[in-house]
Structures are given as structure tokens and as C-alpha cells.
N, C-alpha and C. Protein backbone atom coordinates (compact mmCIF):
# COMPACT_ATOMS: atom_id res chain seq x y z
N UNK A 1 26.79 10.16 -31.65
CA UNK A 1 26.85 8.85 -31.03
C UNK A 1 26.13 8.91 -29.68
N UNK A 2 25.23 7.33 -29.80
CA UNK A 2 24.48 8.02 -27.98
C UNK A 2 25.06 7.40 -26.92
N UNK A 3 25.73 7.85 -25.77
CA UNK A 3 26.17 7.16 -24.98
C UNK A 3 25.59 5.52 -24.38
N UNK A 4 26.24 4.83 -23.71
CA UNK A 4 26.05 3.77 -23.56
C UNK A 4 25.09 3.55 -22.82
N UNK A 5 25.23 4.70 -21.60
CA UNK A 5 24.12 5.03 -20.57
C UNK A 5 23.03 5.53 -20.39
N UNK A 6 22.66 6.11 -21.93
CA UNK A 6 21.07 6.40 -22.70
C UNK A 6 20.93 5.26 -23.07
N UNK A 7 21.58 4.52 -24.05
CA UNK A 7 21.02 2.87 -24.80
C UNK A 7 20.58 2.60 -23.58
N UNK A 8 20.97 2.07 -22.51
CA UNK A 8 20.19 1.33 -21.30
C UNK A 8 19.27 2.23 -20.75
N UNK A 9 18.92 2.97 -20.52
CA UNK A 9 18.26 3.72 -20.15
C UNK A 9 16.82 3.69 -20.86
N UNK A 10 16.93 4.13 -21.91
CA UNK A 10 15.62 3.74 -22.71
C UNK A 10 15.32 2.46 -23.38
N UNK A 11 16.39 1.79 -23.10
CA UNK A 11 15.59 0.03 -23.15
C UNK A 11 14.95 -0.48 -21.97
N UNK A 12 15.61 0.04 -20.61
CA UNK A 12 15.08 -0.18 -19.36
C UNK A 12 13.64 0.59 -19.36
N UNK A 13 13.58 2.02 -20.08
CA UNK A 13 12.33 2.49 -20.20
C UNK A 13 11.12 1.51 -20.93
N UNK A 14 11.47 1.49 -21.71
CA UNK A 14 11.06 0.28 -23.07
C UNK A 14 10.12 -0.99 -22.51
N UNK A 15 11.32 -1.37 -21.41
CA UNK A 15 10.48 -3.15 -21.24
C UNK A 15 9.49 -2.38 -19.77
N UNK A 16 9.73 -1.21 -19.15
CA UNK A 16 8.55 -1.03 -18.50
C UNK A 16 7.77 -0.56 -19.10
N UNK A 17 7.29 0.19 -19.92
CA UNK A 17 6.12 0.22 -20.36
C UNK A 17 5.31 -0.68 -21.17
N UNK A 18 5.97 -1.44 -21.66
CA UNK A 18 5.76 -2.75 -22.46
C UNK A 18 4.51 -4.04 -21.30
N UNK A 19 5.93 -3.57 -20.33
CA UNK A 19 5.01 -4.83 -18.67
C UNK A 19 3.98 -3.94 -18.47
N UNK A 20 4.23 -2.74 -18.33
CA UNK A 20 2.28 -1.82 -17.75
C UNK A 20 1.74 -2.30 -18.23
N UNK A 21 1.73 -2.04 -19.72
CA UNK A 21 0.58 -1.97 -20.54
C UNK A 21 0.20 -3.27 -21.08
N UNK A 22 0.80 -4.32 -20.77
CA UNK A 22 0.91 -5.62 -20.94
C UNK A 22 -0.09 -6.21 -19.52
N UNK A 23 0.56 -5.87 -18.21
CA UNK A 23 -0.37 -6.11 -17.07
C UNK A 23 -1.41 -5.67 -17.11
N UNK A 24 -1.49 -3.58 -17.65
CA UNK A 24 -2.96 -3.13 -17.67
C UNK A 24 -4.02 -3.96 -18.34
N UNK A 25 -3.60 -4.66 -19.62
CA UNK A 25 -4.50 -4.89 -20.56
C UNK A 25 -4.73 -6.18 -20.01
N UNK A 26 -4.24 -7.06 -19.47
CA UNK A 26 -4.37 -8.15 -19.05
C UNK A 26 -5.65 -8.48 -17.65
N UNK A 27 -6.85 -9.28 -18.33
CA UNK A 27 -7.72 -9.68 -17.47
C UNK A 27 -7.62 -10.22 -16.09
N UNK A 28 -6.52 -10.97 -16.67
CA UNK A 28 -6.23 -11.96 -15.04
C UNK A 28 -5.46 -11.71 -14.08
N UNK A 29 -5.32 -12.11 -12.57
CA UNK A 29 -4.94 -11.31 -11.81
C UNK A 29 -3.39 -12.81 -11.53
N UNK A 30 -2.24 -12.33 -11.03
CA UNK A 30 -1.39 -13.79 -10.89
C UNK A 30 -2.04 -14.96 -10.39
N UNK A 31 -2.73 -14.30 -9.59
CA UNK A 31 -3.03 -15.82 -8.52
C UNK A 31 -3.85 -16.87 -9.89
N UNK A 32 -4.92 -16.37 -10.66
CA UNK A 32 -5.37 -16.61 -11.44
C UNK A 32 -4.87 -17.60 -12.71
N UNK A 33 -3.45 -17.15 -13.09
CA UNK A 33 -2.69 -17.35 -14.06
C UNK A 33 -1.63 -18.87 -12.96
N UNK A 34 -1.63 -18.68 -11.62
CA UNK A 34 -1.04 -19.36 -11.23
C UNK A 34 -2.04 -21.23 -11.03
N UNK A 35 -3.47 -20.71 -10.93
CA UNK A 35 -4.27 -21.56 -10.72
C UNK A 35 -4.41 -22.64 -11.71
N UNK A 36 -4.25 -21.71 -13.04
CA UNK A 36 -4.91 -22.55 -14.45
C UNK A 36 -3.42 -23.36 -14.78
N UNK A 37 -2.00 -22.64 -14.50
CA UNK A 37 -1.56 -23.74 -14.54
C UNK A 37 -1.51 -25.05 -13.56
N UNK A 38 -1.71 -24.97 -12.57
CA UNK A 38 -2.24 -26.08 -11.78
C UNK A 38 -2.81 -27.17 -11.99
N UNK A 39 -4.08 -26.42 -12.67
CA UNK A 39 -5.24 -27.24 -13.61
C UNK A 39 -4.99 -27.87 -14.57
N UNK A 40 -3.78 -26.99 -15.39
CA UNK A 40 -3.62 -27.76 -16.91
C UNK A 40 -3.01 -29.29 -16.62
N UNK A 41 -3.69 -30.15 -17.86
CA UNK A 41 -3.25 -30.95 -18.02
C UNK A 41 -1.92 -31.61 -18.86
N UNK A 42 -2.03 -32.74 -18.95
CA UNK A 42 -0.58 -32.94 -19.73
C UNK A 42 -0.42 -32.81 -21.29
N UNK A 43 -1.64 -32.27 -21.82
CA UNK A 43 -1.85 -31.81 -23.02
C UNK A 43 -1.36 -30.71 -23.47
N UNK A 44 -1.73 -29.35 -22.50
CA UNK A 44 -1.26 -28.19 -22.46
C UNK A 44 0.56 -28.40 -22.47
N UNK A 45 1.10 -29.01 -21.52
CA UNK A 45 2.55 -29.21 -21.13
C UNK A 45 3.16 -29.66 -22.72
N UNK A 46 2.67 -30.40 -23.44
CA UNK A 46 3.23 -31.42 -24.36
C UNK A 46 2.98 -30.40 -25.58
N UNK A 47 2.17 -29.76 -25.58
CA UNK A 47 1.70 -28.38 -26.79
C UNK A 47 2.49 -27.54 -26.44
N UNK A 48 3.12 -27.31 -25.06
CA UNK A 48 4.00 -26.10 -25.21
C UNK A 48 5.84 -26.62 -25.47
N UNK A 49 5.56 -27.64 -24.87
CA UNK A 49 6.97 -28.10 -25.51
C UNK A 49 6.86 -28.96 -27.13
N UNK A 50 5.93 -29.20 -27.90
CA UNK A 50 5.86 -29.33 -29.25
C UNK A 50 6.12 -27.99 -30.14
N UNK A 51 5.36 -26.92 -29.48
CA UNK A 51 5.70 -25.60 -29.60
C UNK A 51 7.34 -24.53 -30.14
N UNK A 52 7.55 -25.15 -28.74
CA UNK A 52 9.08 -25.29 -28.65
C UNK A 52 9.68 -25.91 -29.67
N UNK A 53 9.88 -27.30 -29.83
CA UNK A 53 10.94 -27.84 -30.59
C UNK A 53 10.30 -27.29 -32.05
N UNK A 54 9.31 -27.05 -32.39
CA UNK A 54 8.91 -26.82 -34.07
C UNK A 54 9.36 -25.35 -34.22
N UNK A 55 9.57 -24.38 -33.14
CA UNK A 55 10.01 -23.22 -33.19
C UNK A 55 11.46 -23.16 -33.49
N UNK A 56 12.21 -24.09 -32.90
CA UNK A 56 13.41 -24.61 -33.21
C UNK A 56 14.26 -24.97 -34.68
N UNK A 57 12.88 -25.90 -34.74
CA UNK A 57 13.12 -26.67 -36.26
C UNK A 57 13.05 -25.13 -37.10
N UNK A 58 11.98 -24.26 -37.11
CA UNK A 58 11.96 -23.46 -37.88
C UNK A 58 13.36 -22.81 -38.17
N UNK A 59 13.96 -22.47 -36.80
CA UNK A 59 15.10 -21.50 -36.87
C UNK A 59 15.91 -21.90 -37.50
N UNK A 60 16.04 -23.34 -37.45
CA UNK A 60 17.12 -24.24 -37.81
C UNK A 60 17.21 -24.34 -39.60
N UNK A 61 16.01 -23.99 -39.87
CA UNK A 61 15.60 -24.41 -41.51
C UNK A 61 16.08 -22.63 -41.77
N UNK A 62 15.58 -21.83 -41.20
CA UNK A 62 16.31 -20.47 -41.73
C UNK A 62 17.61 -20.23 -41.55
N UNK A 63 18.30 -20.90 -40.47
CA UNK A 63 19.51 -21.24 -40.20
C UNK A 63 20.03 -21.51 -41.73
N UNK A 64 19.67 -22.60 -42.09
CA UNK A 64 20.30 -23.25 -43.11
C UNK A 64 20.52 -22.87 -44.42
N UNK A 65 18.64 -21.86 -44.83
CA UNK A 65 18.76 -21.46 -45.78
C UNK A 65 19.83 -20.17 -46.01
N UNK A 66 19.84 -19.31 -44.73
CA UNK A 66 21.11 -18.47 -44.89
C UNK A 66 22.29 -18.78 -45.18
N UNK A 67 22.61 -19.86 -44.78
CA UNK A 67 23.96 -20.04 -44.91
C UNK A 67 24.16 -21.05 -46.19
N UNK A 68 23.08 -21.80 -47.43
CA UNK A 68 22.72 -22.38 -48.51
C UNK A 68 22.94 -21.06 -49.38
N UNK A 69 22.23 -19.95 -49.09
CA UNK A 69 22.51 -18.69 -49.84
C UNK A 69 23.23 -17.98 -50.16
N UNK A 70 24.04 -17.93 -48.52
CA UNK A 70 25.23 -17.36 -48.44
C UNK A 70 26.55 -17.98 -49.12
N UNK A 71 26.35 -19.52 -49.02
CA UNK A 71 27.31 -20.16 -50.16
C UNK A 71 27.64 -19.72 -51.11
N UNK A 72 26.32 -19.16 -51.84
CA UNK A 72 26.54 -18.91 -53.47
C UNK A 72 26.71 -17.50 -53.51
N UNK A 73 26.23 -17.06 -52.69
CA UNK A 73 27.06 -15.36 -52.40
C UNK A 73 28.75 -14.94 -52.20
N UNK A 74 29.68 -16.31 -51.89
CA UNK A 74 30.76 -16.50 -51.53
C UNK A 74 31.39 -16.30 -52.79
N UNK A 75 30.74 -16.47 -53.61
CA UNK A 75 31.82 -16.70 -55.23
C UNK A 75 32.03 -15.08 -55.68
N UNK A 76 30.92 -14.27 -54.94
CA UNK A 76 31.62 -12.44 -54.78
C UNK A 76 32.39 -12.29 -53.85
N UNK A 77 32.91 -13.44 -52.77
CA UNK A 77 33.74 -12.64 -51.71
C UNK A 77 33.03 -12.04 -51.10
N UNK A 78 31.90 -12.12 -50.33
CA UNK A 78 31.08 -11.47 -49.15
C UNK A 78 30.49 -12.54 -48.42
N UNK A 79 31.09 -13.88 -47.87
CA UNK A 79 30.25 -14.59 -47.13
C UNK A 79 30.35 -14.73 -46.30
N UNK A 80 29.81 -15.19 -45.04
CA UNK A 80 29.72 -15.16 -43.68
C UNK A 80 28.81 -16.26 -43.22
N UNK A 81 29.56 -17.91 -42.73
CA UNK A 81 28.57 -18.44 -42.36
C UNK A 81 28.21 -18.11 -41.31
N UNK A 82 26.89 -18.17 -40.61
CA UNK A 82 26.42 -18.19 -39.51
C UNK A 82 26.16 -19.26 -38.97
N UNK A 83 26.27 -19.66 -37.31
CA UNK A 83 26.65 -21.11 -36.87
C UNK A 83 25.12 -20.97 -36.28
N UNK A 84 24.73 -22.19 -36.39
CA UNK A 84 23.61 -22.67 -35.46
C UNK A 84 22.88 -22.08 -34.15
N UNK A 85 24.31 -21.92 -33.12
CA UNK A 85 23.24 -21.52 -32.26
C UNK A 85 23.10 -19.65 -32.20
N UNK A 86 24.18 -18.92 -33.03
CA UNK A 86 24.07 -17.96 -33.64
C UNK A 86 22.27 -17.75 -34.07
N UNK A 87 22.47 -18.20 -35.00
CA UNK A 87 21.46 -18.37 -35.98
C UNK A 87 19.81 -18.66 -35.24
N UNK A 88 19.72 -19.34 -33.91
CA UNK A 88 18.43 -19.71 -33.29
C UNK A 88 18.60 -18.58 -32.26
N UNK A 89 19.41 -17.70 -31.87
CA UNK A 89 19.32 -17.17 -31.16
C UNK A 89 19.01 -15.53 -32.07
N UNK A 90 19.06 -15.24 -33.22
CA UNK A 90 18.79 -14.32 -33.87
C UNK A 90 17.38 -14.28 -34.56
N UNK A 91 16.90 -15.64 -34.50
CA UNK A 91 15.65 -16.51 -35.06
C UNK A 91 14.84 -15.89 -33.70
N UNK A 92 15.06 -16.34 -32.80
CA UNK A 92 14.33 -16.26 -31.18
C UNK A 92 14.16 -15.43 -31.17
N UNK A 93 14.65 -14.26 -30.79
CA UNK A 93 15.42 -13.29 -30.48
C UNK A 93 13.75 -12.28 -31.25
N UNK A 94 14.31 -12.26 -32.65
CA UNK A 94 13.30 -12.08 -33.16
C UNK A 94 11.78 -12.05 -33.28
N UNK A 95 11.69 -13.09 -32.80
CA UNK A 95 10.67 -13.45 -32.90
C UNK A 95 9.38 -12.42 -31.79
N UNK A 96 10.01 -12.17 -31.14
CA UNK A 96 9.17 -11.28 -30.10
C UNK A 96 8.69 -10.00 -30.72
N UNK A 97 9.18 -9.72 -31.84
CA UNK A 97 8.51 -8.57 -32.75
C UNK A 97 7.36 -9.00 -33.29
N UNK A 98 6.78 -10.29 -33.18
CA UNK A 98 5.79 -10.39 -33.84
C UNK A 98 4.64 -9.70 -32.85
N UNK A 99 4.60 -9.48 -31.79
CA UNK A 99 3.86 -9.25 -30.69
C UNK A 99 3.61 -7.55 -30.99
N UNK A 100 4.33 -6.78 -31.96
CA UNK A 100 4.70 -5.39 -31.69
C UNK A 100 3.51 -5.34 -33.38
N UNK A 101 2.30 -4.71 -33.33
CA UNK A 101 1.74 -4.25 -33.87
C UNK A 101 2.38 -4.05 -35.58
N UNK A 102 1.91 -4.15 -36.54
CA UNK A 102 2.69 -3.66 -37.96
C UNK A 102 3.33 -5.11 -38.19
N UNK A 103 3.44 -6.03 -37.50
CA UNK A 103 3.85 -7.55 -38.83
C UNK A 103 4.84 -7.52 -39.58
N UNK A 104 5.97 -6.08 -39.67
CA UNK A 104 7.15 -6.38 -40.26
C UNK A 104 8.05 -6.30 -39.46
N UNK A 105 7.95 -6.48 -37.94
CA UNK A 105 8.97 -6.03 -37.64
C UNK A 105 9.74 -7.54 -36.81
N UNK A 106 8.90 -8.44 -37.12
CA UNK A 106 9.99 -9.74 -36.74
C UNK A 106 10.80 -9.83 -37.87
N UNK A 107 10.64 -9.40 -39.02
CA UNK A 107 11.37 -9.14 -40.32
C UNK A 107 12.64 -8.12 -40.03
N UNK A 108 12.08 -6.98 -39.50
CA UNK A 108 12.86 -6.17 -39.64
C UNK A 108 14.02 -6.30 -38.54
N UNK A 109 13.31 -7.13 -37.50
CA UNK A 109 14.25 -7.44 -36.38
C UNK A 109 15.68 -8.23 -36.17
N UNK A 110 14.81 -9.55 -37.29
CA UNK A 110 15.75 -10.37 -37.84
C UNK A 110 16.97 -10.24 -38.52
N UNK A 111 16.23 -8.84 -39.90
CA UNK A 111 17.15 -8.33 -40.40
C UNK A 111 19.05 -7.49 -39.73
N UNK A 112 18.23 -7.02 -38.97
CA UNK A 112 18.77 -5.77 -37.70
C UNK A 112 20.24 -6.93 -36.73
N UNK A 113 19.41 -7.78 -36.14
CA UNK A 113 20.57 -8.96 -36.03
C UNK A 113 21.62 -9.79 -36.42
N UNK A 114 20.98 -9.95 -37.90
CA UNK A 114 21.94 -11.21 -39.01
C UNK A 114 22.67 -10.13 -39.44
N UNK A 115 22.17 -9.12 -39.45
CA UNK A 115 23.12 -7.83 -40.57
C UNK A 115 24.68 -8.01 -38.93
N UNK A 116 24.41 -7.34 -37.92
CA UNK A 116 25.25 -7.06 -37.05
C UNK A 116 26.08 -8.19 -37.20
N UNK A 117 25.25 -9.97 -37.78
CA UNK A 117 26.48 -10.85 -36.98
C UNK A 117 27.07 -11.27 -38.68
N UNK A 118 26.94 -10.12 -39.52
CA UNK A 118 28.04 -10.32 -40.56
C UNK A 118 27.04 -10.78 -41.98
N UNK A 119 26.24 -11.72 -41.80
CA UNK A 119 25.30 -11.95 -42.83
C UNK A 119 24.61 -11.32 -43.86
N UNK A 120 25.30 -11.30 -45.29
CA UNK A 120 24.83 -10.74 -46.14
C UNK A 120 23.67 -10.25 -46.31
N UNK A 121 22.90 -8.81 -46.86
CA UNK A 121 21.66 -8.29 -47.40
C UNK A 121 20.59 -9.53 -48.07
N UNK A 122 21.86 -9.87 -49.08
CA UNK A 122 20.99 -10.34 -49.90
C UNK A 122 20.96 -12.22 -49.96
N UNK A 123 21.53 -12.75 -48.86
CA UNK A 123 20.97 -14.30 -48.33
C UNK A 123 20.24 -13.73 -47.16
N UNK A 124 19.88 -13.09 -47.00
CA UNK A 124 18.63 -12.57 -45.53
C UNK A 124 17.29 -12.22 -46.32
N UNK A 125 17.31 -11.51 -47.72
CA UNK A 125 16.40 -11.18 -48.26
C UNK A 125 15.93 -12.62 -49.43
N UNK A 126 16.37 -13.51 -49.34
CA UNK A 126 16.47 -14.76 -50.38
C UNK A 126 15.55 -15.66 -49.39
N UNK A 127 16.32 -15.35 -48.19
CA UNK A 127 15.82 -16.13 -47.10
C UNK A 127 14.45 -16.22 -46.67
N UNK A 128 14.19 -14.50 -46.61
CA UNK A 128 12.66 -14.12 -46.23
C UNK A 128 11.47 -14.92 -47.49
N UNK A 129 12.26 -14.46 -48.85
CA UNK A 129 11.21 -15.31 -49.93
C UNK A 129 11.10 -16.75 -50.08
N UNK A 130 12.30 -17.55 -49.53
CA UNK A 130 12.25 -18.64 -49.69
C UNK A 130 11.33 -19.61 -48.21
N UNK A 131 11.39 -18.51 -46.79
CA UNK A 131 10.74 -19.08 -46.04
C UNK A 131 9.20 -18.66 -46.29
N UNK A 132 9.02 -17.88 -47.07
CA UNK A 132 7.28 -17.47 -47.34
C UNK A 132 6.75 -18.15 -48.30
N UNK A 133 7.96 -18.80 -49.59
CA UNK A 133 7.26 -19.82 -50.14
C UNK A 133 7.10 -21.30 -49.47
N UNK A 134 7.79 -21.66 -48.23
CA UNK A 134 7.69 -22.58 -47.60
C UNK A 134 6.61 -22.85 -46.73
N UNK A 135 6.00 -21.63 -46.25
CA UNK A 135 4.92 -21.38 -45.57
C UNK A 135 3.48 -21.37 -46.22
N UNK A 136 3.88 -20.89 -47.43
CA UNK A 136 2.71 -21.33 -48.48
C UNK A 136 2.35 -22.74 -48.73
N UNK A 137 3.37 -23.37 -48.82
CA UNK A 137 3.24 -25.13 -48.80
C UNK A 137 2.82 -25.47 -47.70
N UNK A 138 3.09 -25.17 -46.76
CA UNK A 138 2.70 -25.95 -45.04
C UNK A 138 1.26 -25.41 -45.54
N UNK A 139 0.87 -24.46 -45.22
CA UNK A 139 -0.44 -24.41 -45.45
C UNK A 139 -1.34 -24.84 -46.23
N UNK A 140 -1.28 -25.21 -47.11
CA UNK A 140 -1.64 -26.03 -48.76
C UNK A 140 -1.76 -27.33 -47.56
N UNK A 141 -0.39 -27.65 -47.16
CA UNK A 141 -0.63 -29.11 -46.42
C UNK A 141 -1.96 -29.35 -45.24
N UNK A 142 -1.63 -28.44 -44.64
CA UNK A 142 -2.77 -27.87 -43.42
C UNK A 142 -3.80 -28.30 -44.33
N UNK A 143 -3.99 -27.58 -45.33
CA UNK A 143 -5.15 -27.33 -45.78
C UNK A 143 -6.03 -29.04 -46.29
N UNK A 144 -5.27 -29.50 -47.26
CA UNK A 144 -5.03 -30.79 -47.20
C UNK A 144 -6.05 -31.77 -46.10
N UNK A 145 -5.06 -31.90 -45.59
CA UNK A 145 -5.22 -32.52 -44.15
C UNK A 145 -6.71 -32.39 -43.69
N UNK A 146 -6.32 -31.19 -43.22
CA UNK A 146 -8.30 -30.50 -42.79
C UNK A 146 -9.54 -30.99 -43.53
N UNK A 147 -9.49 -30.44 -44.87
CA UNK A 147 -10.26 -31.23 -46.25
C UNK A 147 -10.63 -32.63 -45.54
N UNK A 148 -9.62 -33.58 -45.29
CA UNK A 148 -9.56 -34.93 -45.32
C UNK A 148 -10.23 -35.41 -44.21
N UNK A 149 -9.95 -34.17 -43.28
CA UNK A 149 -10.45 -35.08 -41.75
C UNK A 149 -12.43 -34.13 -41.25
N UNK A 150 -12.31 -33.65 -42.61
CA UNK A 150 -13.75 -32.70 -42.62
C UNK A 150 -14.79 -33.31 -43.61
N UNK A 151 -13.71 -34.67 -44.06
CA UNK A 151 -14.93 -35.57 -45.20
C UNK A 151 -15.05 -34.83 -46.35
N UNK A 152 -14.42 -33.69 -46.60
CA UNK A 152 -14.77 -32.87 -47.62
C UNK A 152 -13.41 -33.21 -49.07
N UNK A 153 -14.39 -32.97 -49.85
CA UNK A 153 -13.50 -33.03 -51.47
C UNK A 153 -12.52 -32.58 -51.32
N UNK A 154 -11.07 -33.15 -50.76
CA UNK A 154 -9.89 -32.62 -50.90
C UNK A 154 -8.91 -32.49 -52.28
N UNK A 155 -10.17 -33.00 -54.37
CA UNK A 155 -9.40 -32.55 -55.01
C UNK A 155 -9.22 -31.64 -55.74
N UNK A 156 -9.78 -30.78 -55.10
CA UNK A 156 -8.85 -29.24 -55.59
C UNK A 156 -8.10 -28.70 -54.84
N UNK A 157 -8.35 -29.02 -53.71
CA UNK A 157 -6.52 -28.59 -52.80
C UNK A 157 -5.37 -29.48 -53.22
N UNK A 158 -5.73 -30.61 -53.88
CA UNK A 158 -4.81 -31.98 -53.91
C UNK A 158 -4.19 -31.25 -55.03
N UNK A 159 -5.32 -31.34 -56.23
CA UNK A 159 -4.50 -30.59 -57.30
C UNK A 159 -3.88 -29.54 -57.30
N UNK A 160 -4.17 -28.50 -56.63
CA UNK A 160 -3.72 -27.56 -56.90
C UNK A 160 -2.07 -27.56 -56.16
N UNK A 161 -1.95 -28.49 -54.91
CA UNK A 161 -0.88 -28.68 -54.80
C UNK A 161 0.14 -29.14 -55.54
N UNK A 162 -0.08 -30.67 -56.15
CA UNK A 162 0.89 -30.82 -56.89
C UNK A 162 0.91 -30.33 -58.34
N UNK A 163 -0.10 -29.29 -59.12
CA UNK A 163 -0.04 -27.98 -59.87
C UNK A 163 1.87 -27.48 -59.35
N UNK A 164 1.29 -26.77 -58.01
CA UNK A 164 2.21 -25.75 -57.66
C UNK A 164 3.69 -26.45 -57.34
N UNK A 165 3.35 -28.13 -56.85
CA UNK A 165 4.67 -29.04 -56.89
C UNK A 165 5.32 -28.67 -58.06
N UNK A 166 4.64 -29.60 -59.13
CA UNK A 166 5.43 -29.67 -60.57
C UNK A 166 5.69 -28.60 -61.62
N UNK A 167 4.73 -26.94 -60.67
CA UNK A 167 5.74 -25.88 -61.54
C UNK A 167 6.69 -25.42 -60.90
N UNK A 168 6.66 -26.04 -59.54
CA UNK A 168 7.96 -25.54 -59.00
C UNK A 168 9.31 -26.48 -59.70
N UNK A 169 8.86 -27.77 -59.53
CA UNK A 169 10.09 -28.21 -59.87
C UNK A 169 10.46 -28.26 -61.41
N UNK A 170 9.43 -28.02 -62.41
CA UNK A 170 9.85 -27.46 -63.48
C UNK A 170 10.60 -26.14 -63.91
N UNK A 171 9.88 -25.27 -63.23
CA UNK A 171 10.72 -24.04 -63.52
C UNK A 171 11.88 -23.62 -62.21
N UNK A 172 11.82 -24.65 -61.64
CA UNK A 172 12.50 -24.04 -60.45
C UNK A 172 14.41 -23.35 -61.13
N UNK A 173 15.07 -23.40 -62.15
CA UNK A 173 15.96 -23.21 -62.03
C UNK A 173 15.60 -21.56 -62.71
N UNK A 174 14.40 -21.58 -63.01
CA UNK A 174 13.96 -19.87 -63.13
C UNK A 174 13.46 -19.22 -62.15
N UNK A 175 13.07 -19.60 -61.46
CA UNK A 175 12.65 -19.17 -60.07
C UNK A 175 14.04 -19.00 -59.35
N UNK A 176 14.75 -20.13 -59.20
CA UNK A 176 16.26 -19.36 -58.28
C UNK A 176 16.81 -18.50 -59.17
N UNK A 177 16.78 -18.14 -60.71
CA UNK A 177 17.40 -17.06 -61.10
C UNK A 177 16.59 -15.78 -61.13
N UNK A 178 15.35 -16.02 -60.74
CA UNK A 178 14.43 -14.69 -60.27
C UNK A 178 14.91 -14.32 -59.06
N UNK A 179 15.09 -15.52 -58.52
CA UNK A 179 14.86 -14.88 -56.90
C UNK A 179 16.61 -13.87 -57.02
N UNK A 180 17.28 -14.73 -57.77
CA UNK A 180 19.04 -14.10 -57.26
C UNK A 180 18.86 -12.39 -58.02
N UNK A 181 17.56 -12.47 -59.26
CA UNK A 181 17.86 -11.32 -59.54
C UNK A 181 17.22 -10.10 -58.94
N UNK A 182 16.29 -10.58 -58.19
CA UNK A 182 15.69 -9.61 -57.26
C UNK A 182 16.54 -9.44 -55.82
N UNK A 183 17.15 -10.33 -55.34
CA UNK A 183 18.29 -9.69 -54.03
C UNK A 183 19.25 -9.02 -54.52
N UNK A 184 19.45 -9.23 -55.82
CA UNK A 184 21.25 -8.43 -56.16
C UNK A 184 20.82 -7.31 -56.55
């Protein structure tokens, strides 16, 4: 077991080398960073708080799907809802692993959290597939969109979307029994 006073110790180590090498690599000097916000306009301000609340919404939709999952995990006697601001704060929280080289570790981070605050393996791992097929759609939409505002032939993105609509909602009650048989 490692004492309490190593855990802090090498997390305190942790976020300084993180700031060095974060300042080293960094072009700009404060005054610099202090100027441009000065400059920015109310565009920048309104993008970082749009930013914000859609970061939110996200957490909130994984929020939900955990605890949609975890429902049906309840009928074994292992459920654990997780409350909202639980849930955005394990979302958040997370999220700063994306910054850490290797791309699994806002995954793994996430994991590492929901596990501690009681949340089943396998509505965390339902969760991850069900927010990557969700992300596949936003993008399809993106994609969409772009097509449309680029004058360009948007119908093979069109089709191929609602393709992937109407086999989802056709086979979808095989798809949730894929997905339950790959977490269990």
C-alpha cells in the first residue's frame, strides 16, 4: 500500500512537469497570451462558451446512457445509478486525458472514475460503443451539412445516411443484443 504522502507527492511531481514542458513547448510569452485576449472579439467569447455548454450536453448524454444501461444491468443485482453532477464531473474530469499522447486514455480515465463511483464494467463498456456509434452519426451529419453548403452532391452522404438510419432501426433489437453480448 503507498502511503498517502507519496500519492501527493508524485501527483504534485506530475502537474510540474506537465506545466514545464507545457510552458517549454509553448511559443508565446504571457504578456502575449494576455494581449490576444484583449483583442478577441465576441466571437471567440461565444465559441468558448458554445464549447462549454456542448461539452456539457455531451456528459449529460453519457450521463444518461450509463445509467439507461445500468437499468438493465439491475435485473442481475449490480446497479448503481450515477447522479448528474457525479457523472459531468467524471465526464470532465476525464476529459483532460485526451491531451496525454495514445487516445485511450480519456477512455481509460473515465473508466478509472465511474468504476471508483460504483458503476458497472459493463454499462461503461456499452457506453463507450454506444457513444462511438453516436459520433459516427454527428459526423455523417457534419458531413451532410458541409456537402450542402460546398454546392456539392450531397446524395451519397444523404443515402448512405438514411442506409445506416433504417439498418439501424431495423436491426436495432440485434444490435442491442450484440452489444449486451459483447459487455457480459
Amino acid at each position: 500500500m503507498i502511503p498517502k504522502w507519496m500519492k501527493s507527492t508524485l501527483k504534485t511531481i506530475l502537474v510540474a512537469v506537465i506545466v514545464y514542458f507545457a510552458l517549454r513547448s509553448l511559443p508565446l510569452q504571457g504578456a502575449d497570451l494576455v494581449a490576444f485576449l484583449k483583442r478577441a472579439d465576441y466571437r471567440f467569447y461565444l465559441s468558448m462558451i458554445l464549447f462549454a455548454v456542448f461539452l456539457m450536453l455531451q456528459a449529460s448524454i453519457w450521463v444518461l446512457i450509463v445509467n439507461g444501461v445500468g437499468m438493465g444491468i439491475a435485473q442481475a443485482g449490480n446497479s448503481h445509478k450515477l447522479s448528474l453532477l457525479s457523472g459531468l464531473r467524471i465526464f470532465l474530469d476525464s476529459q483532460f486525458a485526451k491531451y496525454i499522447p495514445g487516445g485511450i486514455w480519456n477512455y481509460a480515465g473515465r473508466i478509472v472514475l465511474a468504476t471508483r463511483a460504483g458503476v458497472p464494467l459493463a454499462a461503461q463498456f456499452a457506453a463507450i460503443l454506444y457513444e462511438n456509434i453516436l459520433l459516427v452519426f454527428a459526423a455523417l451529419s457534419y458531413a451532410l451539412l458541409l456537402a450542402m453548403n460546398l454546392v456539392a452532391k450531397p446524395t451519397p452522404i444523404l443515402l448512405s445516411m438514411l442506409t445506416a438510419v433504417a439498418g439501424v432501426y431495423v436491426c436495432y433489437a440485434r444490435i442491442v443484443a450484440w452489444i449486451n453480448r459483447l459487455i457480459r
